[in-house]
PDB file of N, CA and C in Angstrom:
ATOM      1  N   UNK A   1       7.939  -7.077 -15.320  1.00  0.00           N
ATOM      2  CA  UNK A   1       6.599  -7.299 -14.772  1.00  0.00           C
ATOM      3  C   UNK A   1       5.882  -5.956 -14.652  1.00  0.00           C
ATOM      4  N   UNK A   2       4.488  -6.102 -14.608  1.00  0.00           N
ATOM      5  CA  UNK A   2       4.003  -4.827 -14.499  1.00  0.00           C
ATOM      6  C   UNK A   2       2.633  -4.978 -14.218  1.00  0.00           C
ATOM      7  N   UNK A   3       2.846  -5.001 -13.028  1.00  0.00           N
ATOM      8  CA  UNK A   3       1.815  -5.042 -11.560  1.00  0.00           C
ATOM      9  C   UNK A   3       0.487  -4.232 -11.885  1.00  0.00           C
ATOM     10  N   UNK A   4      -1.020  -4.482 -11.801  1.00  0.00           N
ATOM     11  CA  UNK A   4      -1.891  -3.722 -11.600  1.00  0.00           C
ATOM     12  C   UNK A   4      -2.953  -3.303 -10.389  1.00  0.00           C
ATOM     13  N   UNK A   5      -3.303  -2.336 -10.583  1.00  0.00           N
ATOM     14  CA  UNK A   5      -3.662  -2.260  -9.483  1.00  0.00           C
ATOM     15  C   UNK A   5      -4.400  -3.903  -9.014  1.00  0.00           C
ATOM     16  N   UNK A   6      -5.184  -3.819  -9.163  1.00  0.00           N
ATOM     17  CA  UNK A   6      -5.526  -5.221  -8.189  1.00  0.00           C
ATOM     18  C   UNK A   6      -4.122  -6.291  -7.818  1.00  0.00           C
ATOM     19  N   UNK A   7      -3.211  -6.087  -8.651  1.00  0.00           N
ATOM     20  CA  UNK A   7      -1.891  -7.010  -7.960  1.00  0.00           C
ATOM     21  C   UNK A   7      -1.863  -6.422  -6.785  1.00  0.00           C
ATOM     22  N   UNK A   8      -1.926  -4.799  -6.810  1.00  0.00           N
ATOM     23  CA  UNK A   8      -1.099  -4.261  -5.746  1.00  0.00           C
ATOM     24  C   UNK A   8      -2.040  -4.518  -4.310  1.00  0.00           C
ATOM     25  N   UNK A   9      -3.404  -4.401  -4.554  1.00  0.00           N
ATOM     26  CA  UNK A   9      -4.488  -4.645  -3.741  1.00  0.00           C
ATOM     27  C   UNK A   9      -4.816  -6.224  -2.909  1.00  0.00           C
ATOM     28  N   UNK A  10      -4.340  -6.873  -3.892  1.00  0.00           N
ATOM     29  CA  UNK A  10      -4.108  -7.965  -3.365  1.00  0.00           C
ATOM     30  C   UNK A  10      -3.030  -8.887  -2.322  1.00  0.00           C
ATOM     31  N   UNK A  11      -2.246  -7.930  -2.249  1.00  0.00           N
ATOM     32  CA  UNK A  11      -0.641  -8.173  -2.046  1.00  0.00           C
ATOM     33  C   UNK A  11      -0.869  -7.334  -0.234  1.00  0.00           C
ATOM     34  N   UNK A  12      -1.531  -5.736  -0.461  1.00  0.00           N
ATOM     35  CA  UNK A  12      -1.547  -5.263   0.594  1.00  0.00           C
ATOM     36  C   UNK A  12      -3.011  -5.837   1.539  1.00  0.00           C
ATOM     37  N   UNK A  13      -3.875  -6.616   0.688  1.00  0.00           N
ATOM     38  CA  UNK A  13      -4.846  -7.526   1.608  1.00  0.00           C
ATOM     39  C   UNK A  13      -4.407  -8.357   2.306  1.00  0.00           C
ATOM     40  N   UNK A  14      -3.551  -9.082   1.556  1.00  0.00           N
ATOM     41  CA  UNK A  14      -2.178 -10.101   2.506  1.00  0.00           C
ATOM     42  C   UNK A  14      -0.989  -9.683   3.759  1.00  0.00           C
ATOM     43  N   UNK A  15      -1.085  -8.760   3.130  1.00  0.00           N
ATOM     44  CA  UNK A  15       0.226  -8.040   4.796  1.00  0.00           C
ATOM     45  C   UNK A  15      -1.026  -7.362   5.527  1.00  0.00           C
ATOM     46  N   UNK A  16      -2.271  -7.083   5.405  1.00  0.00           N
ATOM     47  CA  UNK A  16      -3.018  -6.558   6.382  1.00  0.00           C
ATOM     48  C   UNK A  16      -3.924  -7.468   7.210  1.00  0.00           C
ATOM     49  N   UNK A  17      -3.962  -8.990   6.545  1.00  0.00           N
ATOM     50  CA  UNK A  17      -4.684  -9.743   7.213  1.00  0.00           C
ATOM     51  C   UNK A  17      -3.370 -10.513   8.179  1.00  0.00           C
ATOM     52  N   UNK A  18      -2.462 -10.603   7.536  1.00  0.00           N
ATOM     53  CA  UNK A  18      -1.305 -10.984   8.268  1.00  0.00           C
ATOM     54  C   UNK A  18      -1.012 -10.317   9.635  1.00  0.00           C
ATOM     55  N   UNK A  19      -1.003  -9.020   9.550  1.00  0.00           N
ATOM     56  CA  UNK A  19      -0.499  -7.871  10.551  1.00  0.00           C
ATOM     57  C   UNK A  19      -1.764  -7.867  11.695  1.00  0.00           C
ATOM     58  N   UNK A  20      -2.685  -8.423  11.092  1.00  0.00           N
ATOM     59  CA  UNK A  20      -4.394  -8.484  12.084  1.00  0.00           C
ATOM     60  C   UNK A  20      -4.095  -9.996  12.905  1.00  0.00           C
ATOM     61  N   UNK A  21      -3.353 -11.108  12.170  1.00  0.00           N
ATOM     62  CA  UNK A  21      -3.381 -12.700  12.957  1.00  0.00           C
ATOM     63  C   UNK A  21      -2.414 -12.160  14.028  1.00  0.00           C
ATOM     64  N   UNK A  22      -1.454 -11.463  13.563  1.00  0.00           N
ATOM     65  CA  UNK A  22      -0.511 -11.224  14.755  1.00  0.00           C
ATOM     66  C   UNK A  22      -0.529 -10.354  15.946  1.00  0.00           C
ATOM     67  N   UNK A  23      -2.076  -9.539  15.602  1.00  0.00           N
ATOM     68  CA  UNK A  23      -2.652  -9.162  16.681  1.00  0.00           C
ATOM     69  C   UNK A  23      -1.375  -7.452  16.803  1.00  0.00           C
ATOM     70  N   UNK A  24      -1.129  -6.228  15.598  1.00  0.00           N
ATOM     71  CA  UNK A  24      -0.659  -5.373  15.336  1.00  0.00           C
ATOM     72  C   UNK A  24      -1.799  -4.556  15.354  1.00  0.00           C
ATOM     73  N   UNK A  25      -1.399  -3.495  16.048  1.00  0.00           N
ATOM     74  CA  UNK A  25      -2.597  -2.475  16.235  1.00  0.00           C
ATOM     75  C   UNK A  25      -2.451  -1.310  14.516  1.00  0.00           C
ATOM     76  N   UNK A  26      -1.455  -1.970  13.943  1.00  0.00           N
ATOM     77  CA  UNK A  26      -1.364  -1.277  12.942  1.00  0.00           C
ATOM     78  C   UNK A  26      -0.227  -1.412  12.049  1.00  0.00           C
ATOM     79  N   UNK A  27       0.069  -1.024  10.652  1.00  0.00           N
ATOM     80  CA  UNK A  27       0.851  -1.531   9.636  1.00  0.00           C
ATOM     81  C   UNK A  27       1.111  -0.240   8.966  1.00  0.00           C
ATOM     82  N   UNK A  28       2.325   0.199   8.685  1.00  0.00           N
ATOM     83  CA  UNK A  28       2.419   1.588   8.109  1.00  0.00           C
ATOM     84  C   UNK A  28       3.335   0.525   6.591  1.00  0.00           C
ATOM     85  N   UNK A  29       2.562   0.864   5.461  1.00  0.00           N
ATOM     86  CA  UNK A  29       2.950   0.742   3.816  1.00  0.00           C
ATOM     87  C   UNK A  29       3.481   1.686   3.161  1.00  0.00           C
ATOM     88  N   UNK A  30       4.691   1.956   2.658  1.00  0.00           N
ATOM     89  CA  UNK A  30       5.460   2.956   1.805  1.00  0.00           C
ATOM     90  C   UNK A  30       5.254   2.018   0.493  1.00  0.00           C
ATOM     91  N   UNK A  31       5.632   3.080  -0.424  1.00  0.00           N
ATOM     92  CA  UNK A  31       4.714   2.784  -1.817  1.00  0.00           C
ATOM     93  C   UNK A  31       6.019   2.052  -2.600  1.00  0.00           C
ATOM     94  N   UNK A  32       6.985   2.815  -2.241  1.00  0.00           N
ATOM     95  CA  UNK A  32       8.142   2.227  -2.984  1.00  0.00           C
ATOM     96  C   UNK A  32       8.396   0.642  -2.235  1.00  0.00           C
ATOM     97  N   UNK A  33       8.517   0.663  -1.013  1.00  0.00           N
ATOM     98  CA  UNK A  33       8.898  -0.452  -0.635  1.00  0.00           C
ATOM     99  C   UNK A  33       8.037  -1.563  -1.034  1.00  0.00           C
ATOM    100  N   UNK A  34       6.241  -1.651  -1.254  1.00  0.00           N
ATOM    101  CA  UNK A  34       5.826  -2.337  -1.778  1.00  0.00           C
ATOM    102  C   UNK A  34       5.627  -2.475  -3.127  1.00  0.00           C
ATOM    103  N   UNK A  35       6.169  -1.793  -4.138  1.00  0.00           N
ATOM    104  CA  UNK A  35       6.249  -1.954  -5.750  1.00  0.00           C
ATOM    105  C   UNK A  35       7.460  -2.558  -5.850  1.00  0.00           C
ATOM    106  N   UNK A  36       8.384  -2.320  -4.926  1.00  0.00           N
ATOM    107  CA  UNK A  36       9.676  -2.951  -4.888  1.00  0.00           C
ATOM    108  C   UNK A  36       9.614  -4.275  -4.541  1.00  0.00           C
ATOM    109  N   UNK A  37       8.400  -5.226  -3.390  1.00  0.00           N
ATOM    110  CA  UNK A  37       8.397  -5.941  -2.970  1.00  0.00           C
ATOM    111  C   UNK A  37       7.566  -7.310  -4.115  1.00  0.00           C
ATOM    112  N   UNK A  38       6.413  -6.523  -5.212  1.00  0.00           N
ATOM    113  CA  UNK A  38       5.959  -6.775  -5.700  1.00  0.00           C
ATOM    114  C   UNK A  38       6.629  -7.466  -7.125  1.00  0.00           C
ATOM    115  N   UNK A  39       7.545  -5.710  -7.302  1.00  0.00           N
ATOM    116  CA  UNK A  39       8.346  -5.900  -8.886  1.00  0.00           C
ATOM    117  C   UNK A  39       8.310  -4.809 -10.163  1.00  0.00           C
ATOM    118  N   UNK A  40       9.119  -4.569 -10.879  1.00  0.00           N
ATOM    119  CA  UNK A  40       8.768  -3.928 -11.481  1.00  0.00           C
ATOM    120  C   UNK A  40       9.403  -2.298 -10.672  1.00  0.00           C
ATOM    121  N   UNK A  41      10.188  -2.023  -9.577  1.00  0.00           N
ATOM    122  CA  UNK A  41      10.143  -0.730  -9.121  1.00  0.00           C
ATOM    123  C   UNK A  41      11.851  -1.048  -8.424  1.00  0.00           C
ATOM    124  N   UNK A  42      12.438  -0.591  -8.739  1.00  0.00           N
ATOM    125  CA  UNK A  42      12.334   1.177  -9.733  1.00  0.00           C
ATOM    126  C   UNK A  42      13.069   0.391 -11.403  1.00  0.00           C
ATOM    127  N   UNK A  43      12.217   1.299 -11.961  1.00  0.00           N
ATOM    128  CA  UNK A  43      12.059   0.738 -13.181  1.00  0.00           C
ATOM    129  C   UNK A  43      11.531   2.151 -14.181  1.00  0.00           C
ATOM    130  N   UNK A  44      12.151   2.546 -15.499  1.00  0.00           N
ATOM    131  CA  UNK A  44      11.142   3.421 -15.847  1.00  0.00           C
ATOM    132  C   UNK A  44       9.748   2.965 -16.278  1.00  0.00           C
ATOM    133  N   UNK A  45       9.488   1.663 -16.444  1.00  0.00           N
ATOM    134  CA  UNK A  45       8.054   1.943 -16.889  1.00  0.00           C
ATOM    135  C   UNK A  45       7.263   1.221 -15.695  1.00  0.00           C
ATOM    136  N   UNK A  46       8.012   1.551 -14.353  1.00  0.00           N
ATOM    137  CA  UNK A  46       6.935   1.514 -13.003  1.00  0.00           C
ATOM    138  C   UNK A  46       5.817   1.953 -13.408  1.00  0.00           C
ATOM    139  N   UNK A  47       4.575   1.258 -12.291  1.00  0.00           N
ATOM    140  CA  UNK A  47       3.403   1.022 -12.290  1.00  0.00           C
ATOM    141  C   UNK A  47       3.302   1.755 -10.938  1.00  0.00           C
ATOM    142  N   UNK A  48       3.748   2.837 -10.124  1.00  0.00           N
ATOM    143  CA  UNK A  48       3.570   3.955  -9.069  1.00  0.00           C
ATOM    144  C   UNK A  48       2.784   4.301  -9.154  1.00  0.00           C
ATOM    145  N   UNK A  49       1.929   4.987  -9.692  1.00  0.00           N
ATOM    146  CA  UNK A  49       0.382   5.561  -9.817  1.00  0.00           C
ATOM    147  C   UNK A  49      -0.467   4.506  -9.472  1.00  0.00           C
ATOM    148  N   UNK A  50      -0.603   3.751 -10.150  1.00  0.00           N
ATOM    149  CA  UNK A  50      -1.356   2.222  -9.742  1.00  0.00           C
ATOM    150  C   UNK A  50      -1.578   1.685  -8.347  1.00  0.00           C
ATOM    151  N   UNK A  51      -0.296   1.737  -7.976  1.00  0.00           N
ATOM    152  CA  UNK A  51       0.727   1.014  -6.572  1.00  0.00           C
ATOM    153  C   UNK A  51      -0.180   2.596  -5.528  1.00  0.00           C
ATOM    154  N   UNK A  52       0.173   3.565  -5.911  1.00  0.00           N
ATOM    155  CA  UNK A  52      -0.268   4.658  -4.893  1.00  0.00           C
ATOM    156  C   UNK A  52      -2.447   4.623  -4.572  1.00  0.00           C
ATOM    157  N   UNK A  53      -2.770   4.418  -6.041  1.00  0.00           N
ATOM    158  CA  UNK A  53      -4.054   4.284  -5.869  1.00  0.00           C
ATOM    159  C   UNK A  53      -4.594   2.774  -5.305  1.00  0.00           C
ATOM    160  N   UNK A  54      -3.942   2.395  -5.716  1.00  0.00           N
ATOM    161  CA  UNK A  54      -4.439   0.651  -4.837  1.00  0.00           C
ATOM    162  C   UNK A  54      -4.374   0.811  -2.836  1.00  0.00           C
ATOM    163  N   UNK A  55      -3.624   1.567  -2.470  1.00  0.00           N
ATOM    164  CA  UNK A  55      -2.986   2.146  -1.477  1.00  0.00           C
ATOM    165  C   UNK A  55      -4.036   2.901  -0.916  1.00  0.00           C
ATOM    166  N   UNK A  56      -4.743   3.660  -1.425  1.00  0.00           N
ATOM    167  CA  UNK A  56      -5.720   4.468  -0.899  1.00  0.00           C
ATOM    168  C   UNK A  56      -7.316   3.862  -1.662  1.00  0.00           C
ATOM    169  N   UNK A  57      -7.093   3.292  -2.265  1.00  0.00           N
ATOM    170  CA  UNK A  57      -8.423   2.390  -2.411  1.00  0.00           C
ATOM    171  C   UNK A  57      -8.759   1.448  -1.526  1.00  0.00           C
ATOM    172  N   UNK A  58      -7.516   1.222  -0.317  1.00  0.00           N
ATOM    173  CA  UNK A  58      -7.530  -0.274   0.217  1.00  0.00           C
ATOM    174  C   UNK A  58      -8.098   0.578   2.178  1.00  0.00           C
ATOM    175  N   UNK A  59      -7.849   2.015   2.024  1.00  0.00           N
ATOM    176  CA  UNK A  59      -8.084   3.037   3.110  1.00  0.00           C
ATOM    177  C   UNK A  59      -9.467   2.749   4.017  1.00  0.00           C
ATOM    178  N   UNK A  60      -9.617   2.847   4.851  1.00  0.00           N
ATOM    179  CA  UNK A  60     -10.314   2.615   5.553  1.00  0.00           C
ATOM    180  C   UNK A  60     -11.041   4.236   6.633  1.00  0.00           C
ATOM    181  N   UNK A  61     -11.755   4.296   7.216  1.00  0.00           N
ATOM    182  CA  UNK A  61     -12.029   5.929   7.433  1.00  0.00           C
ATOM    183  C   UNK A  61     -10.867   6.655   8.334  1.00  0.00           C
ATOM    184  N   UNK A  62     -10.476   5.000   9.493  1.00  0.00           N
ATOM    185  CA  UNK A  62      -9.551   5.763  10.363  1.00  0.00           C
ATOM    186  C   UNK A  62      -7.871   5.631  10.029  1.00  0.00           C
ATOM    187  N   UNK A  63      -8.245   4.953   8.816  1.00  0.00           N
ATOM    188  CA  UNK A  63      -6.391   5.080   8.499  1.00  0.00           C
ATOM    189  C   UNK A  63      -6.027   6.760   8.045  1.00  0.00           C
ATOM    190  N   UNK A  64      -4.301   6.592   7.871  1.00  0.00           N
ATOM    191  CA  UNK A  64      -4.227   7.799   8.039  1.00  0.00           C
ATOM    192  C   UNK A  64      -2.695   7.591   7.084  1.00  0.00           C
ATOM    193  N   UNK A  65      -2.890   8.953   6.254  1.00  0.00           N
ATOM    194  CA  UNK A  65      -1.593   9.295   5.156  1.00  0.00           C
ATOM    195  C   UNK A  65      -0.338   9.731   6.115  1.00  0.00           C
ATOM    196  N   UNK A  66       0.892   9.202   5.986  1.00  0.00           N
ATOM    197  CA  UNK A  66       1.602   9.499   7.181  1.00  0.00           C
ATOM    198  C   UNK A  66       2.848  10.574   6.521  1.00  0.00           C
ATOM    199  N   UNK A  67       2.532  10.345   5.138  1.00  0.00           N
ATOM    200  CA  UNK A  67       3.455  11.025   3.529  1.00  0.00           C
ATOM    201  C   UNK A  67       3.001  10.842   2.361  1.00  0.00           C
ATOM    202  N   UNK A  68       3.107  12.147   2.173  1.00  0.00           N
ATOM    203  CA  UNK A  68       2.676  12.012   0.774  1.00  0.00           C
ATOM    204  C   UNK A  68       3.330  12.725  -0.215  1.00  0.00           C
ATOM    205  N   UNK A  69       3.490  12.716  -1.356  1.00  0.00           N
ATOM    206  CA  UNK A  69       4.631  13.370  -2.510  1.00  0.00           C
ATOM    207  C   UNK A  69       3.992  14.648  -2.416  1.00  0.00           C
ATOM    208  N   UNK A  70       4.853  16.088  -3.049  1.00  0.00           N
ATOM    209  CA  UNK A  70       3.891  16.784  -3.335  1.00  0.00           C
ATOM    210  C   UNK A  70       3.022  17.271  -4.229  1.00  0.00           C
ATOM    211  N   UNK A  71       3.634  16.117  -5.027  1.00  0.00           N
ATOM    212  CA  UNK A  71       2.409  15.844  -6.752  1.00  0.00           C
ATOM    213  C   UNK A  71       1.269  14.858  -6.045  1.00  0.00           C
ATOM    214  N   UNK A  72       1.213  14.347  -4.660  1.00  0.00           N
ATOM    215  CA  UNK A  72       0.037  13.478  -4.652  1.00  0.00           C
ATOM    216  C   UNK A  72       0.368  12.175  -4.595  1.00  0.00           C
ATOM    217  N   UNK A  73       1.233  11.636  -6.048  1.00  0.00           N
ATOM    218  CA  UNK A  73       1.482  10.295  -6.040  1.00  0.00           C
ATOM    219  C   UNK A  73       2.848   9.836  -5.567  1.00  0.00           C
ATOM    220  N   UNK A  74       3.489   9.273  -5.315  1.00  0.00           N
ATOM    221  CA  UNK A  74       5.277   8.742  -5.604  1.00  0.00           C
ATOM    222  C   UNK A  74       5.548   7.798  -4.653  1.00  0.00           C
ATOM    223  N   UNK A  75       6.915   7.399  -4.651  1.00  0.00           N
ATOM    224  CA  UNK A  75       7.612   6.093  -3.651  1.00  0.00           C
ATOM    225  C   UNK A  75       7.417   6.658  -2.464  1.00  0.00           C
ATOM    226  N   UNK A  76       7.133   7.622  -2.207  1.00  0.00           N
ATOM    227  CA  UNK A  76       7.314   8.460  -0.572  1.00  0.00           C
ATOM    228  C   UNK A  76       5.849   8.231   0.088  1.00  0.00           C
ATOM    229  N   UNK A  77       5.036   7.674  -0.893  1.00  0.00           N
ATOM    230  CA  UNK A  77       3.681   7.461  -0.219  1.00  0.00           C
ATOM    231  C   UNK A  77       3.590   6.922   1.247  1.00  0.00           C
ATOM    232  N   UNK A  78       3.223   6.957   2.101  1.00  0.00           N
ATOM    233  CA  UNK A  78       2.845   5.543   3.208  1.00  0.00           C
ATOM    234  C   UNK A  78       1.899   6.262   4.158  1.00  0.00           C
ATOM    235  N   UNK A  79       1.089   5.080   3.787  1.00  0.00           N
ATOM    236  CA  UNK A  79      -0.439   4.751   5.511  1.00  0.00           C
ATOM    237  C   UNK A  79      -0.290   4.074   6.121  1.00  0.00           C
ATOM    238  N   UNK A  80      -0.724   4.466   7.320  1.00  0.00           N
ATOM    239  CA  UNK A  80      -0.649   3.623   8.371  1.00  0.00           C
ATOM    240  C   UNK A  80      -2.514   3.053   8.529  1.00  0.00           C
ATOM    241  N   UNK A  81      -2.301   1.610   8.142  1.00  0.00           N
ATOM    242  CA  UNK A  81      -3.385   0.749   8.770  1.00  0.00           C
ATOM    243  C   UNK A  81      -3.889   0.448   9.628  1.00  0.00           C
ATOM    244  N   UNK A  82      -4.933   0.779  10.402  1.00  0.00           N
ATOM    245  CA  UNK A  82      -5.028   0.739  11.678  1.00  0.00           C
ATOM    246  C   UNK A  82      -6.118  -1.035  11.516  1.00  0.00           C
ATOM    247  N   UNK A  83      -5.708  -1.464  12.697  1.00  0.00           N
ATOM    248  CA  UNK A  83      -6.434  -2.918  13.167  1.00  0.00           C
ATOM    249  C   UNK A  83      -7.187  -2.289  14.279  1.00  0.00           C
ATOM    250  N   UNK A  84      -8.324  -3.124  14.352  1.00  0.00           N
ATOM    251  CA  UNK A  84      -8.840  -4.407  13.448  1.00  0.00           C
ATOM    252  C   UNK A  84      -9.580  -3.839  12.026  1.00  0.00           C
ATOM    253  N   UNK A  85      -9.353  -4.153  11.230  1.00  0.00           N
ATOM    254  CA  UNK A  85      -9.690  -4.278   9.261  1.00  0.00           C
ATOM    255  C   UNK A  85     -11.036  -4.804   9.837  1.00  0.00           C
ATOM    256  N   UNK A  86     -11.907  -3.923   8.764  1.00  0.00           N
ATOM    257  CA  UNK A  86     -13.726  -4.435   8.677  1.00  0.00           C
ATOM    258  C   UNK A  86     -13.487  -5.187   8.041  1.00  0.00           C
ATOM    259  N   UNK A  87     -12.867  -5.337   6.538  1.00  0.00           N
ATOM    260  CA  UNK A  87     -13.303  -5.988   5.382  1.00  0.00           C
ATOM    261  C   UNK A  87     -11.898  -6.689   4.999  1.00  0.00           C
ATOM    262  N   UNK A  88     -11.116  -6.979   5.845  1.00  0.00           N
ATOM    263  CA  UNK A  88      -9.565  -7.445   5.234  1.00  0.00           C
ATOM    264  C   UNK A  88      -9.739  -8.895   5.175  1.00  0.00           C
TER     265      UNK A  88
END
């Protein structure tokens, strides 16, 4: 399988509207654990770049990078989501 970004965007719209019904002041996403959750990871022809930019496309002003690789992208990624989501 080989996830694109909008898979990945779509997938983390779902655990963030989820994490908002249950009334979570917040949701921290690692990159590996959700390409892993998705498919396709670890794999060599992972879709990580994708998975990392869907991740910070989905950012909001007060979320916040909690890790980050030091190329920028990788499995070590994760934000923490802060609730309540404007647009989730």
């Amino acid at each position: 399988m080989h996830p694109t970004t909008q898979d990945f965007i779509a997938v983390i719209l779902i655990m963030l509207n989820t994490a908002q019904d249950y009334n979570q002041q917040y949701l921290d996403i690692t990159a590996g654990n959700l390409h892993a959750f998705i498919g396709g990871y670890p794999n060599p022809n992972h879709r990580m770049r994708s998975c990392n930019s869907a991740m910070r496309q989905v950012m909001q002003e007060n979320d916040l990078i909690l890790e980050q690789p030091p190329q920028g992208h990788g499995a070590t990624l994760t934000i923490r989501y802060f609730m309540p989501r404007l647009n989730a």
